[in-house]
Protein backbone atom coordinates (compact mmCIF):
# COMPACT_ATOMS: atom_id res chain seq x y z
CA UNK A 1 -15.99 47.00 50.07
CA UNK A 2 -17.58 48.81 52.83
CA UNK A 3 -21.20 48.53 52.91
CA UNK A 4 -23.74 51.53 52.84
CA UNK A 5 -26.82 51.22 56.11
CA UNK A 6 -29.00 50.93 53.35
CA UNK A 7 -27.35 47.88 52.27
CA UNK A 8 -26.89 46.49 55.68
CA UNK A 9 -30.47 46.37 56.58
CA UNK A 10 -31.03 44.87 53.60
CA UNK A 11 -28.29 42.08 53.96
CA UNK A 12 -30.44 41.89 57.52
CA UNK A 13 -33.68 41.57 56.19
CA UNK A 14 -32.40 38.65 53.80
CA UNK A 15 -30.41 36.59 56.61
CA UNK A 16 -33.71 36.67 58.98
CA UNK A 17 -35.72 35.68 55.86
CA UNK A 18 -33.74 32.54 55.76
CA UNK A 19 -34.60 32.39 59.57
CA UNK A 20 -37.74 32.84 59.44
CA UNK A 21 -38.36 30.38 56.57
CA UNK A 22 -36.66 27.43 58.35
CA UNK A 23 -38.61 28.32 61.24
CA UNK A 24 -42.07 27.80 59.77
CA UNK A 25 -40.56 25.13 56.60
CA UNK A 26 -37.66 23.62 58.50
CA UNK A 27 -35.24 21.08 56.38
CA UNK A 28 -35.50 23.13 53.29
CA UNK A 29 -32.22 22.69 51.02
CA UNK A 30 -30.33 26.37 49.66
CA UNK A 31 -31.90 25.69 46.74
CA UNK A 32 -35.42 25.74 47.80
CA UNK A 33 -34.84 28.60 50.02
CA UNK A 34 -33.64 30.71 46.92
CA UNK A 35 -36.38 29.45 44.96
CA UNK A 36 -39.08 30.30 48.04
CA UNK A 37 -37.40 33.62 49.13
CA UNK A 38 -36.67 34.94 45.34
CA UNK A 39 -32.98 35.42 46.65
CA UNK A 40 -30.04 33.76 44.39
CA UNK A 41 -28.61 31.04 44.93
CA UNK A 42 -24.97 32.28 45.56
CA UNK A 43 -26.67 35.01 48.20
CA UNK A 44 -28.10 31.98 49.97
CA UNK A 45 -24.95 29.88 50.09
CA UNK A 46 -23.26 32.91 51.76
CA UNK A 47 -25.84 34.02 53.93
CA UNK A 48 -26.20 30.83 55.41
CA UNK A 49 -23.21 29.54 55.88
CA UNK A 50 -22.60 33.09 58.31
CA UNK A 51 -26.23 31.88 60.14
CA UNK A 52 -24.83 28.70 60.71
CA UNK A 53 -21.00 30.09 62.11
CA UNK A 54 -23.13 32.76 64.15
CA UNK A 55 -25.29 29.76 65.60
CA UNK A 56 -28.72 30.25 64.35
CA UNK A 57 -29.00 27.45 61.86
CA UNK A 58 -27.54 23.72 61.52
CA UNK A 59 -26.98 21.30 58.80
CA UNK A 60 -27.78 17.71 58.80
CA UNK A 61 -26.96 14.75 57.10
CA UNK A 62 -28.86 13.58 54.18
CA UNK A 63 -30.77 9.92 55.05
CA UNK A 64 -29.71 7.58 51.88
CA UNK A 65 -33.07 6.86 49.66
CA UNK A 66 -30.85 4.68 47.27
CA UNK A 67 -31.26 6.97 44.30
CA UNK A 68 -28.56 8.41 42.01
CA UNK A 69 -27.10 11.95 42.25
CA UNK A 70 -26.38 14.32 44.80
CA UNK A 71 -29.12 15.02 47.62
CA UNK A 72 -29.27 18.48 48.60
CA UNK A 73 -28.39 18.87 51.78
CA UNK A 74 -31.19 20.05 54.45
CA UNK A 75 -30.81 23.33 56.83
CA UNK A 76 -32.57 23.96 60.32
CA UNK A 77 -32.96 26.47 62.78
CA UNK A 78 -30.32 25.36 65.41
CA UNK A 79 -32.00 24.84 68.84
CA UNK A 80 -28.96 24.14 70.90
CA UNK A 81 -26.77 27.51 70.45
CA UNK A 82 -28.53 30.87 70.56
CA UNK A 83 -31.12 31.40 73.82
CA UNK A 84 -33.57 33.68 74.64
CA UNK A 85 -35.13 34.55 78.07
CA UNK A 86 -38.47 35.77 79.02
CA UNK A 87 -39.57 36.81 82.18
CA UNK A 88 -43.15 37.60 83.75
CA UNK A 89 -44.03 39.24 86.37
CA UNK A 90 -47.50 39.20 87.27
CA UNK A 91 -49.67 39.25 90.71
CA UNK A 92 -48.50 35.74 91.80
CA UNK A 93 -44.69 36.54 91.21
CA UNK A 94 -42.29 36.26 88.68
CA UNK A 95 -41.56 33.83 86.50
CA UNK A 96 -38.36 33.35 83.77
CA UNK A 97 -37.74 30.88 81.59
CA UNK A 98 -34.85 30.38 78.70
CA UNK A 99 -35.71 28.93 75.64
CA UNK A 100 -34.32 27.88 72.58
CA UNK A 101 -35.13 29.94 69.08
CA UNK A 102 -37.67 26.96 68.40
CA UNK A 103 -39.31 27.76 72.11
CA UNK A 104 -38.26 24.39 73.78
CA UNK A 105 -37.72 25.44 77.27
CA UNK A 106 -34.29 24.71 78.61
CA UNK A 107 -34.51 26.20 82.14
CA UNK A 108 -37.06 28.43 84.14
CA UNK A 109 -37.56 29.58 87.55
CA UNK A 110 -39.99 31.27 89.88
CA UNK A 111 -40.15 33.27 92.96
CA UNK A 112 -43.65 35.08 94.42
CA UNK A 113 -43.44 38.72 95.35
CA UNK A 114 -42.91 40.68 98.46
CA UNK A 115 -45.73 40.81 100.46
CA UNK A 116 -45.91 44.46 99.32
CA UNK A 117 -45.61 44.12 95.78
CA UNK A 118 -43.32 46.86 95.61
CA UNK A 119 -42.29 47.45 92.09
CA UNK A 120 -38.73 48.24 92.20
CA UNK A 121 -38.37 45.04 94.23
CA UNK A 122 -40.26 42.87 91.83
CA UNK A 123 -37.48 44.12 89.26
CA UNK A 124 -34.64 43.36 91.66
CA UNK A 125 -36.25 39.65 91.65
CA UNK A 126 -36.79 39.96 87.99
CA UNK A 127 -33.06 40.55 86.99
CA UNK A 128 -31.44 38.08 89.98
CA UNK A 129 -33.75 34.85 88.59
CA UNK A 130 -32.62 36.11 84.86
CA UNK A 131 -29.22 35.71 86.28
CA UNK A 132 -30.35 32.54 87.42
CA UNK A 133 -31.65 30.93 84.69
CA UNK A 134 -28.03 31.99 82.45
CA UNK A 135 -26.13 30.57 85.20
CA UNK A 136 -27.42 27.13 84.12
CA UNK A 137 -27.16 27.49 80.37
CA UNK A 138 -23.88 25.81 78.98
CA UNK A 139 -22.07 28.84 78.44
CA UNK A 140 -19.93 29.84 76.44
CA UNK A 141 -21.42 27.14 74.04
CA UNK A 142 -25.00 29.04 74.50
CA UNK A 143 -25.62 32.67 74.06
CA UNK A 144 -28.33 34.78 75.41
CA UNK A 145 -29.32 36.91 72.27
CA UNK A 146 -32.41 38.55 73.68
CA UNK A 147 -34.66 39.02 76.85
CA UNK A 148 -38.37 39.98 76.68
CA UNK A 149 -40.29 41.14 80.14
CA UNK A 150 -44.07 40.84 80.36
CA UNK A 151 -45.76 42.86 82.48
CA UNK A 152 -49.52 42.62 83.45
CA UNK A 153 -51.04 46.57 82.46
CA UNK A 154 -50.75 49.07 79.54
CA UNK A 155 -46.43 49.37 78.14
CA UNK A 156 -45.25 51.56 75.60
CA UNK A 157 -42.59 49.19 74.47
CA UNK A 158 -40.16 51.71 72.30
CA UNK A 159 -40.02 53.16 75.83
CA UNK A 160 -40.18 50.19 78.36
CA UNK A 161 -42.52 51.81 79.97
CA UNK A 162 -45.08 51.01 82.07
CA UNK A 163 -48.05 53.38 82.38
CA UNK A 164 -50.19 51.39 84.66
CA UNK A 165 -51.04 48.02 86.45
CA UNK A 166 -54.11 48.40 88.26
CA UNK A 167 -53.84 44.52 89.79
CA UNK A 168 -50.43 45.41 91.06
CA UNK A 169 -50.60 49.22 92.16
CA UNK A 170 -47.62 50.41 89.41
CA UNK A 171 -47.90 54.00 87.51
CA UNK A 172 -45.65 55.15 85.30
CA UNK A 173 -42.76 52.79 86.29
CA UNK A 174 -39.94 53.04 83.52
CA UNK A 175 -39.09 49.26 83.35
CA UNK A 176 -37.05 48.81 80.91
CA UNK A 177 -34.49 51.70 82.06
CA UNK A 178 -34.47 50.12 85.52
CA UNK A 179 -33.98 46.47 85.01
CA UNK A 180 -31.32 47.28 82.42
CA UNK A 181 -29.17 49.20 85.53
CA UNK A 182 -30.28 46.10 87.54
CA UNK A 183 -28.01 43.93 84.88
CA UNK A 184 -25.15 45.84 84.42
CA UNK A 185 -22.05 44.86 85.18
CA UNK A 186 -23.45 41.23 84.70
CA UNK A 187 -22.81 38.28 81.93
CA UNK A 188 -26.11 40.07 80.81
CA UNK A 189 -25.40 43.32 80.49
CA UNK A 190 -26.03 44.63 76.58
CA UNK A 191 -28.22 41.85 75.89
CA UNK A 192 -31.25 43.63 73.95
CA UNK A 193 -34.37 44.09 76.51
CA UNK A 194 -37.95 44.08 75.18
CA UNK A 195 -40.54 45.38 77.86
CA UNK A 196 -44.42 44.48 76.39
CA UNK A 197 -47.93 43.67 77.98
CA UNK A 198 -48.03 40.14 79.51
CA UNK A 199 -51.04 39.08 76.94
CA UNK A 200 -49.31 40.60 73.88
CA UNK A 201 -46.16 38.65 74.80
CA UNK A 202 -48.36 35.19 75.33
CA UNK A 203 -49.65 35.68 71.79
CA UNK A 204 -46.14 36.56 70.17
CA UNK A 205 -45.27 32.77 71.53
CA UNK A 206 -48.42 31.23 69.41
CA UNK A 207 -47.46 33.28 66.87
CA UNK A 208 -43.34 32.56 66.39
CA UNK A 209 -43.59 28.82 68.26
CA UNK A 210 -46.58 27.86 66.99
CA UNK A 211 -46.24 24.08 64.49
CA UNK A 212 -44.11 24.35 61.94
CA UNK A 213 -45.64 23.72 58.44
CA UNK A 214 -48.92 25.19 59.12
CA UNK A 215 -50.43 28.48 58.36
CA UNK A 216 -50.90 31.57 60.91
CA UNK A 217 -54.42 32.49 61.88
CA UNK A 218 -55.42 35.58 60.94
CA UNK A 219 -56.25 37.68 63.05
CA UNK A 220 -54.71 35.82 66.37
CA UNK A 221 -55.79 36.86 69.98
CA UNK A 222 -54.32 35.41 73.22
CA UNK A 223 -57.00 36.39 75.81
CA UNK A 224 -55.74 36.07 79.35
CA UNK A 225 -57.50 35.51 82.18
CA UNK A 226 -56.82 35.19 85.88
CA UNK A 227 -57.62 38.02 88.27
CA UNK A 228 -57.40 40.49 85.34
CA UNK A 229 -58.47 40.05 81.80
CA UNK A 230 -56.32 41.40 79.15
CA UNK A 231 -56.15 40.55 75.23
CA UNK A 232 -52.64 40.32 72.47
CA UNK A 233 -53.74 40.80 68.80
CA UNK A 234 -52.05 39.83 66.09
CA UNK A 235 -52.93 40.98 62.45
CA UNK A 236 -51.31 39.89 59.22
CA UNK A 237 -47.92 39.04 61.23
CA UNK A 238 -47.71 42.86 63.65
CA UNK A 239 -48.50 43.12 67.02
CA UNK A 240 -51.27 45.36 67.14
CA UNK A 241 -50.36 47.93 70.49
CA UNK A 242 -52.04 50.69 69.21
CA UNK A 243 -51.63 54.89 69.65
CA UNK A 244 -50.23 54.86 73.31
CA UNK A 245 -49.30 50.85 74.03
CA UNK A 246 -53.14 50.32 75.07
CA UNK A 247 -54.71 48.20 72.48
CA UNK A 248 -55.96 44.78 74.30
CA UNK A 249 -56.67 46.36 77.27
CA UNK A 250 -60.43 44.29 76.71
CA UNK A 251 -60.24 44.03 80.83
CA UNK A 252 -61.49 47.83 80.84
CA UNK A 253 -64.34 47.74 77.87
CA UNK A 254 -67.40 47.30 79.76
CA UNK A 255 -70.03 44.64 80.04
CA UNK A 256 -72.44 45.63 82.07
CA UNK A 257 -72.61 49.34 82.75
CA UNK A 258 -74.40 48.75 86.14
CA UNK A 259 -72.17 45.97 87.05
CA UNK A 260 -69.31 45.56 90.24
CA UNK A 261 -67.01 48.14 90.77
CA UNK A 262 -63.62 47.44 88.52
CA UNK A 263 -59.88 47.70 89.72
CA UNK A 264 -59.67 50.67 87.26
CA UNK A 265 -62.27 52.73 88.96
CA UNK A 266 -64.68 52.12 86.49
CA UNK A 267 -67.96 49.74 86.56
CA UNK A 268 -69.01 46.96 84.51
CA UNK A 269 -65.65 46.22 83.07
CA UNK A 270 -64.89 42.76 81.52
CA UNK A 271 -62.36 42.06 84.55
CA UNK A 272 -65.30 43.27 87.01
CA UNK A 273 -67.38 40.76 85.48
CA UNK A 274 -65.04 37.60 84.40
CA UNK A 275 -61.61 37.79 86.60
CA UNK A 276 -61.41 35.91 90.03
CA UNK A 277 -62.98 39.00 91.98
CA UNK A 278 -66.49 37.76 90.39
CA UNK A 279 -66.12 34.68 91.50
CA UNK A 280 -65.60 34.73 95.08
CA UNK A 281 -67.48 36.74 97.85
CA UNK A 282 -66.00 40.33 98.56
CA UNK A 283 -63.64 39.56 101.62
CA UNK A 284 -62.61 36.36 99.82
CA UNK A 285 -61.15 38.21 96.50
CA UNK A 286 -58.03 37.94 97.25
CA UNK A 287 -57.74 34.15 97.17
CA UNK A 288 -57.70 34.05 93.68
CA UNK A 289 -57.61 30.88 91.73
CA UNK A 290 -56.90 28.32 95.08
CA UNK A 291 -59.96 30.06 96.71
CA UNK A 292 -62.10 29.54 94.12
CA UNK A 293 -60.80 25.65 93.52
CA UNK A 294 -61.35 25.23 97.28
CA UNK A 295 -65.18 26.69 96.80
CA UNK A 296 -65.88 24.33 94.09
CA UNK A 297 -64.98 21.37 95.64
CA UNK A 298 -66.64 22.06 98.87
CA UNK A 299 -69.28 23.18 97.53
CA UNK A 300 -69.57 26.27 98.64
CA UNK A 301 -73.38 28.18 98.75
CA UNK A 302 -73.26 29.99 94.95
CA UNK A 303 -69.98 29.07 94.18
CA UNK A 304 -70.76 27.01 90.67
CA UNK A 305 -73.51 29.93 89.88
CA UNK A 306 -70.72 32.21 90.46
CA UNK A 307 -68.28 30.72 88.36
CA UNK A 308 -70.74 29.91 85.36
CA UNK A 309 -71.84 33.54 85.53
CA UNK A 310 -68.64 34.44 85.12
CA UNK A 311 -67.99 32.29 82.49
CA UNK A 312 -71.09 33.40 80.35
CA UNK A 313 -69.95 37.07 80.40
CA UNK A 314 -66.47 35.70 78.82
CA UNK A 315 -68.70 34.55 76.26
CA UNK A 316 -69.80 38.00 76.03
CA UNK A 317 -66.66 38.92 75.80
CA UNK A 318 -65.54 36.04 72.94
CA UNK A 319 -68.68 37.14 71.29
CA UNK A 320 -67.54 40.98 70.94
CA UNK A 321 -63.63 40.45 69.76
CA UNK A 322 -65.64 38.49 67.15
CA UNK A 323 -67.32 41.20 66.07
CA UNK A 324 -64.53 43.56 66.05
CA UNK A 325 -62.02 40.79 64.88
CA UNK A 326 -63.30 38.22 62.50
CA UNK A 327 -60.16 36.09 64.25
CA UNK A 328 -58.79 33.13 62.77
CA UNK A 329 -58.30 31.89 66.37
CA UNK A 330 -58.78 32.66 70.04
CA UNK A 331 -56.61 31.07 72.13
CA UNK A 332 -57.50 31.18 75.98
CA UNK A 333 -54.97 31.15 78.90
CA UNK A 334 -54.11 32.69 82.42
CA UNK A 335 -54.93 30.53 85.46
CA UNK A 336 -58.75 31.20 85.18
CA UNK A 337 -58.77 28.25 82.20
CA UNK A 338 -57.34 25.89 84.84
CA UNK A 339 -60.73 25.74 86.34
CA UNK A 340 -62.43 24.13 83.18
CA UNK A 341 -65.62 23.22 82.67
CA UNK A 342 -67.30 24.90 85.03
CA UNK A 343 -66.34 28.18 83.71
CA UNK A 344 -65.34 26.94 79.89
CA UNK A 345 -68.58 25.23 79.35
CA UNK A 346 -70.40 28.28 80.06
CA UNK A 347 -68.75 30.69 78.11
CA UNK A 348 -68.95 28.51 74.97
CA UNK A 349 -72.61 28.00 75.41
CA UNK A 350 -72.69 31.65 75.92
CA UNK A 351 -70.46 32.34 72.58
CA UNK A 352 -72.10 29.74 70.41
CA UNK A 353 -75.69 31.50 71.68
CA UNK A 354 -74.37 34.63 69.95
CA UNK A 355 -73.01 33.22 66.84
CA UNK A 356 -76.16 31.13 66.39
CA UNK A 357 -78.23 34.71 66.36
CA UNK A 358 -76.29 36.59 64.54
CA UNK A 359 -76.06 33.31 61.70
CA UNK A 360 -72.02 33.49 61.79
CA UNK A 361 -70.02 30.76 62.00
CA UNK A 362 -68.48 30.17 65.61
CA UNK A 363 -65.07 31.17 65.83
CA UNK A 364 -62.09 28.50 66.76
CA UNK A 365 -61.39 29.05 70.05
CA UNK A 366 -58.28 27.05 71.76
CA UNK A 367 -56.37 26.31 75.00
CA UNK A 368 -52.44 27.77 75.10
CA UNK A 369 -49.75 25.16 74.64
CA UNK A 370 -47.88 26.60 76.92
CA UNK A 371 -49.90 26.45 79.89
CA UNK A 372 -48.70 28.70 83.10
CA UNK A 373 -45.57 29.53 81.19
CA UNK A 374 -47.66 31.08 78.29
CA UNK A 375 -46.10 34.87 78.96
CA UNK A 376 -42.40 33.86 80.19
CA UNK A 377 -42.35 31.52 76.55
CA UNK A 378 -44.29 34.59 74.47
CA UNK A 379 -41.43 37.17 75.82
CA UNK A 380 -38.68 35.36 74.69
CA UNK A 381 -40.80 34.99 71.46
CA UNK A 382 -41.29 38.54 71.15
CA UNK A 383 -37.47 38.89 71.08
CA UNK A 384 -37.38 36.68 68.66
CA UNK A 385 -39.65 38.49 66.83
CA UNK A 386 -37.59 42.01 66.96
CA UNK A 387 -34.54 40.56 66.52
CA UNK A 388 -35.66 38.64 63.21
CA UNK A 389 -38.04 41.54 61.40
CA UNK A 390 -34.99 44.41 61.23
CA UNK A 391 -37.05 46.42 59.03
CA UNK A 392 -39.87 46.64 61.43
CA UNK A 393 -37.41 47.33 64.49
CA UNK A 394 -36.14 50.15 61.95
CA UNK A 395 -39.06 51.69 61.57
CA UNK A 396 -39.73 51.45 65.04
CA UNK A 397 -36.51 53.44 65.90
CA UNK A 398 -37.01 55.78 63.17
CA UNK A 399 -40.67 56.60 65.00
CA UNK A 400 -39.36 57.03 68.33
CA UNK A 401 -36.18 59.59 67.67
């Protein structure tokens, strides 16, 4: 019987349900599954046992308890068969990893930019360390399924493109389009390509790899930080991009309205006021996080009052997604958090100041488990992400034709 598209997406949506309820419950039996997913129990016996032939899921071996009767028999997301890369690339280079579809990384590699940061370059880089990374996968026993690309400005991702990167010089750069010609004619050519803000693609890896067997917060933000400040939002399990791709850009809403000149032309902005540039005198900007390490530890004139400055506007900051958000988490990362306390401390004083005022509770605020490969990890979690919600990539499609 041939089957009708309707009836296809809908097989879809029930196969990545099974997915996506071993990822967050994993070892639950068919039986359970119907029972969670409201799916019969036939449809589950046949839906799985494709999953587990196409590689995303794995059976093991019931442990022995001594009692009588059969055990059902529990199911997994398989870690070892299906891979996904994710690539960054940011102001200090680019950066891939591969993962598995439970995030483990299996192999990564890195390579700075040309002195010039010249954008078609940076892509070049992009797709040869991509080509990298699948040359040491165990092939054909793994398959790349998916690739996400962060990059650090405002994307449209239906398009894959990117409208700007002030940090980096790029307008209007059609990214997705371009690294996809970059890949033909290679082991990767085909493989679906997701091109998505650096910070929304570090949140999409707390949100898909985050522990199993505990609940999403709700809302989630990944705030980044590092010589630009950018946020990714999550709310009740979507990416929030907003209108144009531009939602998150919290780098460019303004703290001080008489403040530095920003990279964006404007003044005051968060990035102004929080990224590296406010830390370090104006012909040392461009040392970014090193120069500011170095400054600390020599202990440099206005150095620690430069850095706790900064940090007290990112409680400013922290204070107003509160306001906006209600989160159910923050979660900080970017290179900036590597200088701890110094800047931390402040910013939680700063933050815990505001909710004290304002008689709200103080919001949980966390460090990324992911540390410097936070993007790379959340872009091969955003792949994830499309390839296992079909009916929101449908609707996406439908939106753009």
């Amino acid at each position: 019987m041939q089957l009708t598209a309707d009836q296809h997406l809908l097989k879809d949506l029930n196969r990545m349900a099974i997915v996506r309820q071993l990822s967050a419950w994993p070892g639950q039996s068919r039986a359970a599954l119907a029972e969670a997913l409201q799916l019969t129990k036939s449809t589950v016996s046949a839906l799985t046992r494709e999953l587990i032939a196409e590689g995303w899921l794995l059976e093991r071996e019931v442990v022995a308890t001594g009692e009588l009767g059969r055990r059902p028999t529990p199911l997994f997301v398989d870690p070892g068969r299906l891979v996904l890369l994710g690539a960054e690339l940011g102001v200090d280079g680019v950066n891939v990893v591969a993962t598995s579809l439970t995030g483990d990384v299996l192999a990564r590699a890195r390579s700075p930019l040309d002195a010039g940061r010249d954008a078609h370059l940076a892509l070049v880089r992009a797709a040869k360390l991509l080509l990298q990374v699948h040359a040491r996968l165990d092939t054909p026993a793994q398959r790349v399924i998916g690739i996400g690309i962060g990059l650090p400005g405002a994307v449209d991702e239906a398009r894959g493109h990117l409208h700007f990167a002030h940090n980096l010089g790029w307008r209007d750069l059609p990214a997705g389009r371009l690294l996809s010609e970059h890949l033909r004619g290679t082991p990767l050519q085909g493989a679906p390509l997701f091109v998505q803000n650096d910070a929304d693609m570090a949140v999409m890896g707390e949100l898909e790899f985050g522990a199993a067997n505990e609940a999403v917060p709700d809302p989630l933000i990944f705030l980044s930080l590092g010589l630009g400040v950018g946020a990714g939002i999550v709310v009740e399990d979507r990416l929030l991009t907003g209108a144009h791709g531009l939602a998150g850009e919290v780098g460019h809403t303004t703290l001080d309205i008489d403040g530095p000149r920003c990279s964006c032309g404007r003044r005051g902005c968060a990035e102004a006021m929080i990224g590296f540039r406010a830390m370090l005198p104006e012909g040392d900007a461009a040392g970014g996080l090193a120069e500011v390490q170095r400054r600390l530890h020599s202990k440099a004139p206005g150095s620690t009052e430069a850095v706790a400055q900064a940090g007290r506007y990112l409680g400013m900051l922290l204070a107003n997604l509160c306001a906006a958000y209600d989160p159910g988490r923050i979660v900080l990362g970017g290179s900036a958090v590597e200088l701890g306390s110094p800047f931390l401390h402040a910013a939680f004083q700063t933050l815990e100041g505001f909710a004290t005022a304002a008689s709200v509770a103080t919001p949980t605020v966390t460090l990324t488990r992911f540390g410097a490969d936070a993007v790379p990890v959340g872009a091969a979690a955003l792949a994830r992400y499309r390839l296992t919600r079909p009916l929101i990539a449908a609707r996406r499609l439908a939106a753009a034709a």
